[in-house]
PDB file of N, CA and C in Angstrom:
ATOM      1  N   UNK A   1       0.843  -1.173   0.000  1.00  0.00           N
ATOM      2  CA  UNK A   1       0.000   0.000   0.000  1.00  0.00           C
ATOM      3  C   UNK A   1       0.890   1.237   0.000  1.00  0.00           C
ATOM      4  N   UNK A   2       0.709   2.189  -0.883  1.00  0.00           N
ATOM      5  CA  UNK A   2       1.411   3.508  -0.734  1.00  0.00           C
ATOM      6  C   UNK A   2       1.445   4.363   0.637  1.00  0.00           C
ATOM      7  N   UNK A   3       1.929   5.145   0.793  1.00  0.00           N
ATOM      8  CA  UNK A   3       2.167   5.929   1.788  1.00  0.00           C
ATOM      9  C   UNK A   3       2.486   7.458   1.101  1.00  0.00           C
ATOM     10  N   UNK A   4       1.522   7.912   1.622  1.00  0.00           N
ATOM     11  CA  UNK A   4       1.127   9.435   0.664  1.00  0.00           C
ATOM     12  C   UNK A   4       1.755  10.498   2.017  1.00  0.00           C
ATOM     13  N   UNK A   5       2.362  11.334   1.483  1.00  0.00           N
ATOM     14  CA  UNK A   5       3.053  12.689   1.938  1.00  0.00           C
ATOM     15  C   UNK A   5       2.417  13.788   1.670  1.00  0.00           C
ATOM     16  N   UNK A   6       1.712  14.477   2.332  1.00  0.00           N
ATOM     17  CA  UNK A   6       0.746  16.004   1.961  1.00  0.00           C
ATOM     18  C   UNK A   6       1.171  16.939   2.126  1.00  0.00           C
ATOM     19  N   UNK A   7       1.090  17.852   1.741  1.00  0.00           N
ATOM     20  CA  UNK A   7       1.629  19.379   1.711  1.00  0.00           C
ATOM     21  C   UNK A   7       0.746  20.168   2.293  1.00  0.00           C
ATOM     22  N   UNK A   8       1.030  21.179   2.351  1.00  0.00           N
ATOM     23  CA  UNK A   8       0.319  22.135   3.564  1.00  0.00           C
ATOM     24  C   UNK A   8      -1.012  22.485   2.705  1.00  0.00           C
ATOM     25  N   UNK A   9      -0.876  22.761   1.422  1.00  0.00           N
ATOM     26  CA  UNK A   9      -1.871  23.387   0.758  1.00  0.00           C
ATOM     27  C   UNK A   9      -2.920  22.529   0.664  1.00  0.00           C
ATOM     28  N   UNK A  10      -3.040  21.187   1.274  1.00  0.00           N
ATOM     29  CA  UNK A  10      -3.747  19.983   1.370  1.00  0.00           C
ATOM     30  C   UNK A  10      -5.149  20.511   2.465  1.00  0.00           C
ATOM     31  N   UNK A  11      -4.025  21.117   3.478  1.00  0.00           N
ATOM     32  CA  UNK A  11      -4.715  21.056   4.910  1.00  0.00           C
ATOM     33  C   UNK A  11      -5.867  22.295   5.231  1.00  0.00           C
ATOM     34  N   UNK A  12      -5.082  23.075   4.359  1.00  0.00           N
ATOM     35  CA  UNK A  12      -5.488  24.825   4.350  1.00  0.00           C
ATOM     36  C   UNK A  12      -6.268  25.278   3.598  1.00  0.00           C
ATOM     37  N   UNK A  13      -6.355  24.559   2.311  1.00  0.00           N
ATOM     38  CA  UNK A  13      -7.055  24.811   1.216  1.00  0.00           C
ATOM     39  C   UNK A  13      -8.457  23.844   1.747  1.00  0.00           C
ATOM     40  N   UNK A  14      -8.608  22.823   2.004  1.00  0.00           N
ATOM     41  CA  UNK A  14      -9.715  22.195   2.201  1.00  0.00           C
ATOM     42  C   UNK A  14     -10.461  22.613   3.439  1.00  0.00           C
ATOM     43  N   UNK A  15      -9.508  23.128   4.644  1.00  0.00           N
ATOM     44  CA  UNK A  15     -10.065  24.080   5.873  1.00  0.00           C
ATOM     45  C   UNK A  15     -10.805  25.159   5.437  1.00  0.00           C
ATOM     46  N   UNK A  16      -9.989  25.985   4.512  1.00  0.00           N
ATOM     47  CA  UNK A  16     -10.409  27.791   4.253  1.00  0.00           C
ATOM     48  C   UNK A  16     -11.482  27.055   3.363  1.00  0.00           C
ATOM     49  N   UNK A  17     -11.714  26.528   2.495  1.00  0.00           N
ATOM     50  CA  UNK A  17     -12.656  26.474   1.539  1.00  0.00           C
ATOM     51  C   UNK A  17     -13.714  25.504   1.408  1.00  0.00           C
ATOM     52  N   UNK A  18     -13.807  23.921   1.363  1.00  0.00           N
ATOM     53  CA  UNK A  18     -14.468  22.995   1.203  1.00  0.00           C
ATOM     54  C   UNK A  18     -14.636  22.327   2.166  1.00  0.00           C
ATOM     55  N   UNK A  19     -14.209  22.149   3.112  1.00  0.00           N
ATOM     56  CA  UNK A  19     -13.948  20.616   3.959  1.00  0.00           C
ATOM     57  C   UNK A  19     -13.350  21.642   5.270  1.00  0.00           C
ATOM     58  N   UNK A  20     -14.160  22.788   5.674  1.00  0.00           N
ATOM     59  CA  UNK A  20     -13.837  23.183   7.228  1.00  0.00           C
ATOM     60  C   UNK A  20     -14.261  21.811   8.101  1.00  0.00           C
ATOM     61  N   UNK A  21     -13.762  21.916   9.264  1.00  0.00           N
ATOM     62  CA  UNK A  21     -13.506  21.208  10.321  1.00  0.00           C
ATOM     63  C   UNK A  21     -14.883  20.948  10.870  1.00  0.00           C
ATOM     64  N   UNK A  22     -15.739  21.894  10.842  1.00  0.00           N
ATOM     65  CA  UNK A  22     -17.149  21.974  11.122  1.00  0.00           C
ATOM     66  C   UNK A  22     -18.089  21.065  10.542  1.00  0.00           C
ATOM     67  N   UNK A  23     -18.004  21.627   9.217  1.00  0.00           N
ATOM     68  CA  UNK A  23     -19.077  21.234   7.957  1.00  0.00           C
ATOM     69  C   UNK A  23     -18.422  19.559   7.723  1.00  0.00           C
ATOM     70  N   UNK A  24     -17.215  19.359   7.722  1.00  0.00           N
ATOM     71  CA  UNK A  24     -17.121  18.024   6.585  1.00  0.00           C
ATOM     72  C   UNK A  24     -16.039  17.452   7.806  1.00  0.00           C
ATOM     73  N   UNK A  25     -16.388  16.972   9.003  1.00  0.00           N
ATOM     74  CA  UNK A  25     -15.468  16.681   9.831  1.00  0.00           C
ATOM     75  C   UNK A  25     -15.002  14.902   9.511  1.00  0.00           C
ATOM     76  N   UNK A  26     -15.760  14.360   8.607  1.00  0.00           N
ATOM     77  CA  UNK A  26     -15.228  13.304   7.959  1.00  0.00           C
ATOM     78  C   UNK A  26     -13.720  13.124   7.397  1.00  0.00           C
ATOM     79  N   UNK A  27     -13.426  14.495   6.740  1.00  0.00           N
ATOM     80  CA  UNK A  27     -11.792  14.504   5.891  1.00  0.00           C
ATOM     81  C   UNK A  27     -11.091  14.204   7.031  1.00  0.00           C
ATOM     82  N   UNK A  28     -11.892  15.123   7.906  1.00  0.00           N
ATOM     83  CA  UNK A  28     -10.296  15.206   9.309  1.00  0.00           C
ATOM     84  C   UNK A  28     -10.101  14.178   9.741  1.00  0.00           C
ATOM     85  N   UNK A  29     -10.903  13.203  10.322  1.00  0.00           N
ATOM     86  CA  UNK A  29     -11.176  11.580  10.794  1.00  0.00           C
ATOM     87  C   UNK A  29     -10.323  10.752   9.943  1.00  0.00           C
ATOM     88  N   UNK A  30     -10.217  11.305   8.566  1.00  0.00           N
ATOM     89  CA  UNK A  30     -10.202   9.969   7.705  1.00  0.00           C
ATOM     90  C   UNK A  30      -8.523  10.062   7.415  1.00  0.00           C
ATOM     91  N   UNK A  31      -8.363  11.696   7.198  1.00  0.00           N
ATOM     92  CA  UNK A  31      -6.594  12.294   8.145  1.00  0.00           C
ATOM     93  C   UNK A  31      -5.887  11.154   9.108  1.00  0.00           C
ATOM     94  N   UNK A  32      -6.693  11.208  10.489  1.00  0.00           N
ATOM     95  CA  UNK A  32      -6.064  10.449  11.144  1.00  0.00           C
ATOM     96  C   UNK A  32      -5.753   9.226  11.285  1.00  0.00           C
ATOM     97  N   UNK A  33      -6.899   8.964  10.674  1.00  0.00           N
ATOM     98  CA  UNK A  33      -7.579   7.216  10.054  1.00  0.00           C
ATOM     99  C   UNK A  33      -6.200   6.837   9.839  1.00  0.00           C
ATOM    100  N   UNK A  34      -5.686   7.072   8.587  1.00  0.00           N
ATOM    101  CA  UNK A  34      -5.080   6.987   7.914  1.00  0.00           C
ATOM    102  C   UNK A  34      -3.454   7.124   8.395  1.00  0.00           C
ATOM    103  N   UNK A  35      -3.596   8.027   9.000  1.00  0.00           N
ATOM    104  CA  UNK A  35      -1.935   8.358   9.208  1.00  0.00           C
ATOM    105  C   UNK A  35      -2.057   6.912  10.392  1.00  0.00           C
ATOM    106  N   UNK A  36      -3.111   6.575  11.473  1.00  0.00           N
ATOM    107  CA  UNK A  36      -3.231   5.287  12.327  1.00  0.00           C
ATOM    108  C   UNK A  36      -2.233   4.184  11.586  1.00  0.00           C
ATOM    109  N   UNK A  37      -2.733   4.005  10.047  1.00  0.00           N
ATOM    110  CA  UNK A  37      -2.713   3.028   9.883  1.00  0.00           C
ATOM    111  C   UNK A  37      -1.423   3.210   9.027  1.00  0.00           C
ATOM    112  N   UNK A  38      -0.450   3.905   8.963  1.00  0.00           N
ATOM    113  CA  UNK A  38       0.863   4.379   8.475  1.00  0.00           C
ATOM    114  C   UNK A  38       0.411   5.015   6.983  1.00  0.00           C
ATOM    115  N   UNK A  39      -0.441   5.446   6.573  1.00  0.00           N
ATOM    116  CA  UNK A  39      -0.252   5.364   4.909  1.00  0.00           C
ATOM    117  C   UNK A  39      -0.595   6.956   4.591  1.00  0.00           C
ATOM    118  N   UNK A  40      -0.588   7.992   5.890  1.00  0.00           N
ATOM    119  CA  UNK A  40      -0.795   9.182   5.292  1.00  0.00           C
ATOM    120  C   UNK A  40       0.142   9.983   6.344  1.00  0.00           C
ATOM    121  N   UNK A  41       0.772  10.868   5.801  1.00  0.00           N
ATOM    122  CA  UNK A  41       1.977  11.708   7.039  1.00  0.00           C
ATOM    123  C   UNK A  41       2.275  12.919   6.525  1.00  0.00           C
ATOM    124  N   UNK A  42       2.361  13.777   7.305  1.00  0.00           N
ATOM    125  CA  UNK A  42       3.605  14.990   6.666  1.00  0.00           C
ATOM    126  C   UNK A  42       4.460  15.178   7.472  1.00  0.00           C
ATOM    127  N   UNK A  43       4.844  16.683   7.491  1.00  0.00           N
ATOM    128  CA  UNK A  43       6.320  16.932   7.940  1.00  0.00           C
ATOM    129  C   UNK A  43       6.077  17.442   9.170  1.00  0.00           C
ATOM    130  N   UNK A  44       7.040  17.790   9.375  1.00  0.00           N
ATOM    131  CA  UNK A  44       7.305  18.927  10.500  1.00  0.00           C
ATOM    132  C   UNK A  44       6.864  21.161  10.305  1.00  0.00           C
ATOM    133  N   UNK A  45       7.911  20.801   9.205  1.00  0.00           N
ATOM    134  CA  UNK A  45       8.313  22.073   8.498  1.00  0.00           C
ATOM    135  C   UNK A  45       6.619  22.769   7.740  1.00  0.00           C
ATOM    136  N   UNK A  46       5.874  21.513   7.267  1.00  0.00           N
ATOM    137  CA  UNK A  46       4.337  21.855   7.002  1.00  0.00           C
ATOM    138  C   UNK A  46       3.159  22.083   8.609  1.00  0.00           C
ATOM    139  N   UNK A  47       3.685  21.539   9.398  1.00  0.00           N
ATOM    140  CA  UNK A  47       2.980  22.143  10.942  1.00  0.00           C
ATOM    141  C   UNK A  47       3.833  23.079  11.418  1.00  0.00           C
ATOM    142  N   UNK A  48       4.954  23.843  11.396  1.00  0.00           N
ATOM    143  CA  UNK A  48       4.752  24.896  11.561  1.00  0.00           C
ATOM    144  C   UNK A  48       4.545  25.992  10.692  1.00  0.00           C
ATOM    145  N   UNK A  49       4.259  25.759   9.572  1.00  0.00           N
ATOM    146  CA  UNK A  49       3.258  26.396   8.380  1.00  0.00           C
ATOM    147  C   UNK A  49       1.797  27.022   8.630  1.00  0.00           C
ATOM    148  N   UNK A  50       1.122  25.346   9.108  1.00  0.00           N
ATOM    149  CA  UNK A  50      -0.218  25.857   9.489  1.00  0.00           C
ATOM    150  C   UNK A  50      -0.090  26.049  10.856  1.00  0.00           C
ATOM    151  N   UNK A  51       0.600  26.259  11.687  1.00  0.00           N
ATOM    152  CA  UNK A  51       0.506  27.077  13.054  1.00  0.00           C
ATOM    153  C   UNK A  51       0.910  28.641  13.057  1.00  0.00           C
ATOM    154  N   UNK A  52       1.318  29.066  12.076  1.00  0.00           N
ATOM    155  CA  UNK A  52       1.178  30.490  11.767  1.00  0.00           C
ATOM    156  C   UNK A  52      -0.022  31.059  12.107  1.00  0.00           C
ATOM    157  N   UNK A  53      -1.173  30.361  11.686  1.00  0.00           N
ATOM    158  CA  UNK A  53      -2.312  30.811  11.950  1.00  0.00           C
ATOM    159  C   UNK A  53      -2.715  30.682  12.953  1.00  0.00           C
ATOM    160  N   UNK A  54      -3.401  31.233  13.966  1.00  0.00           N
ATOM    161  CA  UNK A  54      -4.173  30.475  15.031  1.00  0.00           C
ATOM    162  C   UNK A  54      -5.359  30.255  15.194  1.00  0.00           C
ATOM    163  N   UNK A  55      -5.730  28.986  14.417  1.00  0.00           N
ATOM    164  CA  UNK A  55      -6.908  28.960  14.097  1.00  0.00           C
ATOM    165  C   UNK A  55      -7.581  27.222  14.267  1.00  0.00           C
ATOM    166  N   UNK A  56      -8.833  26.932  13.932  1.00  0.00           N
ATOM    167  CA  UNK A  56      -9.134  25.048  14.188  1.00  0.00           C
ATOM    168  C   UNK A  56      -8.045  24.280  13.501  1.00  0.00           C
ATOM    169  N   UNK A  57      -7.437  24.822  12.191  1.00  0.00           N
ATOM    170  CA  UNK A  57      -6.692  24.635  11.605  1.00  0.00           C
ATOM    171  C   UNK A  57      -5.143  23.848  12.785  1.00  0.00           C
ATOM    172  N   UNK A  58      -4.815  25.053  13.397  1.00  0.00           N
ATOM    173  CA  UNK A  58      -3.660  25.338  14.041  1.00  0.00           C
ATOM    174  C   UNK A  58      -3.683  24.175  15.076  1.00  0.00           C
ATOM    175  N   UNK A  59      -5.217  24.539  15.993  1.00  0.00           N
ATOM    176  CA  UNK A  59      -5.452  23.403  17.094  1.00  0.00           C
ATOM    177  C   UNK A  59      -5.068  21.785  16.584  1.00  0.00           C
ATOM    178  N   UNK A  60      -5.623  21.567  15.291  1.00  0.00           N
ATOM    179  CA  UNK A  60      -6.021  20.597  15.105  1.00  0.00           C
ATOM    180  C   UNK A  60      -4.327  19.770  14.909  1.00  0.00           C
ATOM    181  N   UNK A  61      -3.357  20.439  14.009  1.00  0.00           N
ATOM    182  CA  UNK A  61      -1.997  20.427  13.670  1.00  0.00           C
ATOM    183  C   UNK A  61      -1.735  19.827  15.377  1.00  0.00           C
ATOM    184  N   UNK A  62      -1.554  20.657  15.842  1.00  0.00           N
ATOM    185  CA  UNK A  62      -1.019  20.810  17.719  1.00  0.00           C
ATOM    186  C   UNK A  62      -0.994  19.268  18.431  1.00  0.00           C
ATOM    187  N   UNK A  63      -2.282  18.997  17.877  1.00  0.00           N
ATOM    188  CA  UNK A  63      -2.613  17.906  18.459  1.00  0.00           C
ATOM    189  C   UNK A  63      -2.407  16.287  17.553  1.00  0.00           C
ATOM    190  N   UNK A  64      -2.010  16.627  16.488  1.00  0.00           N
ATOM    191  CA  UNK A  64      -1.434  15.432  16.013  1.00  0.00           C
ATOM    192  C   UNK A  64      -0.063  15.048  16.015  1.00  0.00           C
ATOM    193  N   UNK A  65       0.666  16.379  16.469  1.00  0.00           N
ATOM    194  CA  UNK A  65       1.674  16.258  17.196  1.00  0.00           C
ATOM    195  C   UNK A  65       2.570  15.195  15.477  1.00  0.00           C
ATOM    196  N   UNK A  66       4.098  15.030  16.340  1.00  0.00           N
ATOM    197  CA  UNK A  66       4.902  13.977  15.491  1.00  0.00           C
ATOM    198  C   UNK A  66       4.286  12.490  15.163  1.00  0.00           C
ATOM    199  N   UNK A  67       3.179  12.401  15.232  1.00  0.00           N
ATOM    200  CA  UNK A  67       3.047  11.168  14.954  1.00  0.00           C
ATOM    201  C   UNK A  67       2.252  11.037  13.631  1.00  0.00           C
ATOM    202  N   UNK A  68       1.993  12.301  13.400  1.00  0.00           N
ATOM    203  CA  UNK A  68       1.492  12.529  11.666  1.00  0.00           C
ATOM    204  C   UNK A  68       2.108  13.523  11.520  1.00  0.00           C
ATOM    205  N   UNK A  69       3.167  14.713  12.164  1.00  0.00           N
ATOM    206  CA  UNK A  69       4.115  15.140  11.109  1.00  0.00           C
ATOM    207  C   UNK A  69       5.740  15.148  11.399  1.00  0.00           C
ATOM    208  N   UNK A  70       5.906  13.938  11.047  1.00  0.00           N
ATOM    209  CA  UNK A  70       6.809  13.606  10.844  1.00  0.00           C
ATOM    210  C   UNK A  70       8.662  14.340  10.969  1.00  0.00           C
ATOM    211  N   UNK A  71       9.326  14.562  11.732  1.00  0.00           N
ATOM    212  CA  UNK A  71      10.815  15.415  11.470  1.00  0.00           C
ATOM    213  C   UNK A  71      11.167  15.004   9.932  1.00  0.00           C
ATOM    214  N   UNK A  72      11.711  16.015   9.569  1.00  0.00           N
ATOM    215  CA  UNK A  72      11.744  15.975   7.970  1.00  0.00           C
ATOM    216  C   UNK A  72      12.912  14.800   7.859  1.00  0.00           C
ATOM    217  N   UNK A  73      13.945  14.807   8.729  1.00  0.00           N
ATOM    218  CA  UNK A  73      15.110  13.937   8.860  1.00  0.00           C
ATOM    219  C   UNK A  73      14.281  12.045   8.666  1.00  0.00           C
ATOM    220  N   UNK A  74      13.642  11.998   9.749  1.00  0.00           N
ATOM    221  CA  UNK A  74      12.744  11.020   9.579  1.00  0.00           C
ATOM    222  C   UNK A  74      12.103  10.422   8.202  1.00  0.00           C
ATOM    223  N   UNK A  75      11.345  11.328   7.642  1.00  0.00           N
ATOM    224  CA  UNK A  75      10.828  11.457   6.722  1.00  0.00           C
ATOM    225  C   UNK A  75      11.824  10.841   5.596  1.00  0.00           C
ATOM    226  N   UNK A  76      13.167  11.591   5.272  1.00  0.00           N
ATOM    227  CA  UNK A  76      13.675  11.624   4.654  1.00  0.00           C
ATOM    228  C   UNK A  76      14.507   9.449   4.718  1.00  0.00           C
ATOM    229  N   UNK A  77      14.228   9.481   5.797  1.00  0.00           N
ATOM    230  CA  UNK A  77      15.494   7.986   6.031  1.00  0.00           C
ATOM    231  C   UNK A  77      14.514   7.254   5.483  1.00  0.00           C
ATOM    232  N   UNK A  78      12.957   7.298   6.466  1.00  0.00           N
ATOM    233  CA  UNK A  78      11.981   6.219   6.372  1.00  0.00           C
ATOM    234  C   UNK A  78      11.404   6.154   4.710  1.00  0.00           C
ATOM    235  N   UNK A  79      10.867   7.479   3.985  1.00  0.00           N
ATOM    236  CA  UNK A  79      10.593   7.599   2.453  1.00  0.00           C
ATOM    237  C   UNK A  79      10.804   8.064   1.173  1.00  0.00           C
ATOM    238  N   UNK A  80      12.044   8.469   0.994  1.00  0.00           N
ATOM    239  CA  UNK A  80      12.622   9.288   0.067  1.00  0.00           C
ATOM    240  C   UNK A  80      13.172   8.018  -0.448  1.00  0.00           C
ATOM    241  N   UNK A  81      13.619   7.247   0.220  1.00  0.00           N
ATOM    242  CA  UNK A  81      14.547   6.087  -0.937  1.00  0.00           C
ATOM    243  C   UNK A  81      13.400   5.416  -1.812  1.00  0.00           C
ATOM    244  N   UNK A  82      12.461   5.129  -1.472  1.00  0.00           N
ATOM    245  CA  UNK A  82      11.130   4.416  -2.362  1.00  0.00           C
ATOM    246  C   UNK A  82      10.439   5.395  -2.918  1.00  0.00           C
ATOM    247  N   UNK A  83      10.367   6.709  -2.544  1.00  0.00           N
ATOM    248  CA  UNK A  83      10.026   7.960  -3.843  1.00  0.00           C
ATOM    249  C   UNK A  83      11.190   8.068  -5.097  1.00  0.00           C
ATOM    250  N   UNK A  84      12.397   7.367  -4.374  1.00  0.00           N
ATOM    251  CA  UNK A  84      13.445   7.903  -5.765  1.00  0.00           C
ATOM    252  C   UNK A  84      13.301   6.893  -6.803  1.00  0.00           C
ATOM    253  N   UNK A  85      13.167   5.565  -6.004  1.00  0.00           N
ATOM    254  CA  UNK A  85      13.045   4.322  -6.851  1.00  0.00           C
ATOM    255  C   UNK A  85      11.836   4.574  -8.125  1.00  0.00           C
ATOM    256  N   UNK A  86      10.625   5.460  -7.379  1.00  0.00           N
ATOM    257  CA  UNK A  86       9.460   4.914  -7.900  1.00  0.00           C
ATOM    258  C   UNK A  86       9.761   6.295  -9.095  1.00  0.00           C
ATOM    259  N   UNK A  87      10.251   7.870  -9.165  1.00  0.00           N
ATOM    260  CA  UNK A  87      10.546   8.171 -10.228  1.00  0.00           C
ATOM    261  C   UNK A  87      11.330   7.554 -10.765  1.00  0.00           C
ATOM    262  N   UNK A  88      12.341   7.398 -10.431  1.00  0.00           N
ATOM    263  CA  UNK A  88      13.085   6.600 -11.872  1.00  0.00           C
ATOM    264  C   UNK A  88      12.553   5.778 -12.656  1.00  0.00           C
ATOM    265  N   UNK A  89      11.463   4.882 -12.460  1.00  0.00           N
ATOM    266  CA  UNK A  89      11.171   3.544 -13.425  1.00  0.00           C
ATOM    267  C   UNK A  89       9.790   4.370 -13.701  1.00  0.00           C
ATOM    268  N   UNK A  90       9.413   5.406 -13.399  1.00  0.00           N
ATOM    269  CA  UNK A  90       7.780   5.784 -13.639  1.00  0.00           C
ATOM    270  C   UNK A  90       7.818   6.054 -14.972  1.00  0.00           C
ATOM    271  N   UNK A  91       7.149   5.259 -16.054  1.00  0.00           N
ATOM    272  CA  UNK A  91       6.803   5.949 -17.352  1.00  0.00           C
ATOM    273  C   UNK A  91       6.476   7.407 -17.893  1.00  0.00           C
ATOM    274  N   UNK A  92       5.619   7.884 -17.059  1.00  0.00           N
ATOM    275  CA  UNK A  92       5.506   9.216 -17.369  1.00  0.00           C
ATOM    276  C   UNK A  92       6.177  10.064 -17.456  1.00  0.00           C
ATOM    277  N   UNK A  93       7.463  10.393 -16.848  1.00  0.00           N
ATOM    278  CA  UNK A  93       8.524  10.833 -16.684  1.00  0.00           C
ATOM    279  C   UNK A  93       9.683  10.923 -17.909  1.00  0.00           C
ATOM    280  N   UNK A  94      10.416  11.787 -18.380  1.00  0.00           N
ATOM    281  CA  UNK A  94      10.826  12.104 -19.518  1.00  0.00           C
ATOM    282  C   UNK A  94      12.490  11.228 -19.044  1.00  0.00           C
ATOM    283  N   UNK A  95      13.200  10.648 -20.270  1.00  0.00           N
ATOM    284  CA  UNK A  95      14.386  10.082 -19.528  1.00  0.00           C
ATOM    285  C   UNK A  95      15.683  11.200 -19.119  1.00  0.00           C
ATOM    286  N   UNK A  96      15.319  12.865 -19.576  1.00  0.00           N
ATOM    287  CA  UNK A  96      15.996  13.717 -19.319  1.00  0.00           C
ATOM    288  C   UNK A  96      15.775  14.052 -17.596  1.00  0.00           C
ATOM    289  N   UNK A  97      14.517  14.127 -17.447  1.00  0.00           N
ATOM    290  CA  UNK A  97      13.893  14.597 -15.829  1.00  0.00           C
ATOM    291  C   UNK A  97      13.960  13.401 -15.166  1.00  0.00           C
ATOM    292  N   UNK A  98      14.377  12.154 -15.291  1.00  0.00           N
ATOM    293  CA  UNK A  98      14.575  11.178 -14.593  1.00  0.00           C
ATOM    294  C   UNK A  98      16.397  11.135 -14.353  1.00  0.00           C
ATOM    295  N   UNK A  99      16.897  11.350 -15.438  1.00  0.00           N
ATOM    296  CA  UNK A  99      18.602  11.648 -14.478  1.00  0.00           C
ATOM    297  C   UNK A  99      18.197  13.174 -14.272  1.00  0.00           C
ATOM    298  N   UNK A 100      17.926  14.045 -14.251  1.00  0.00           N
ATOM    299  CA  UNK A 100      17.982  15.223 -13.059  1.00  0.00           C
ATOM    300  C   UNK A 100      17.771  14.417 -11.929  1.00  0.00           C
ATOM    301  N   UNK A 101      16.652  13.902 -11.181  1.00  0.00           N
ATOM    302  CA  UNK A 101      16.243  13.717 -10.124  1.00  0.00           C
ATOM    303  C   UNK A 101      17.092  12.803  -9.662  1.00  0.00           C
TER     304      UNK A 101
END
């Protein structure tokens, strides 16, 4: 099963706009669901992003604490070697932008 890495604009964009904490408290559940079961995480460096704000947003970050965002160092040992693997052999990928990466 994959293990998906989110970016801040994941968290913020679906808060500020579609999927507040209020209205669609399913996404957030399914957030943690997920990170429970290892297959959804972010960083560090993206919670203190959304703690700029102080907002449900911010609370909500606070409280998932390192165990869904991850030290980037971490991050980097536990999933970067199976992100590099998986560009290199990915078809879609041009064979010029595959030796960059």
């Amino acid at each position: 099963m994959p293990t998906y890495i989110l970016d801040a604009d994941v968290f913020i964009n679906s808060h500020q706009i579609h999927y507040g904490m209020d209205f669609c408290p399913g996404l957030w559940d399914w957030f943690v669901s997920k990170n429970k079961s290892g297959r959804v995480y972010s960083i560090d460096r993206i919670c203190d992003e959304i703690k700029q704000v102080d907002d449900k947003l911010c609370g909500w970050a606070k409280e998932r604490g390192e165990e869904f965002f991850l030290p980037f160092d971490e991050l980097a040992t536990r999933h970067l070697p199976s992100l590099a693997e998986w560009a290199q052999y990915e078809p879609r990928f041009y064979d010029s932008a595959r030796e960059k990466f």
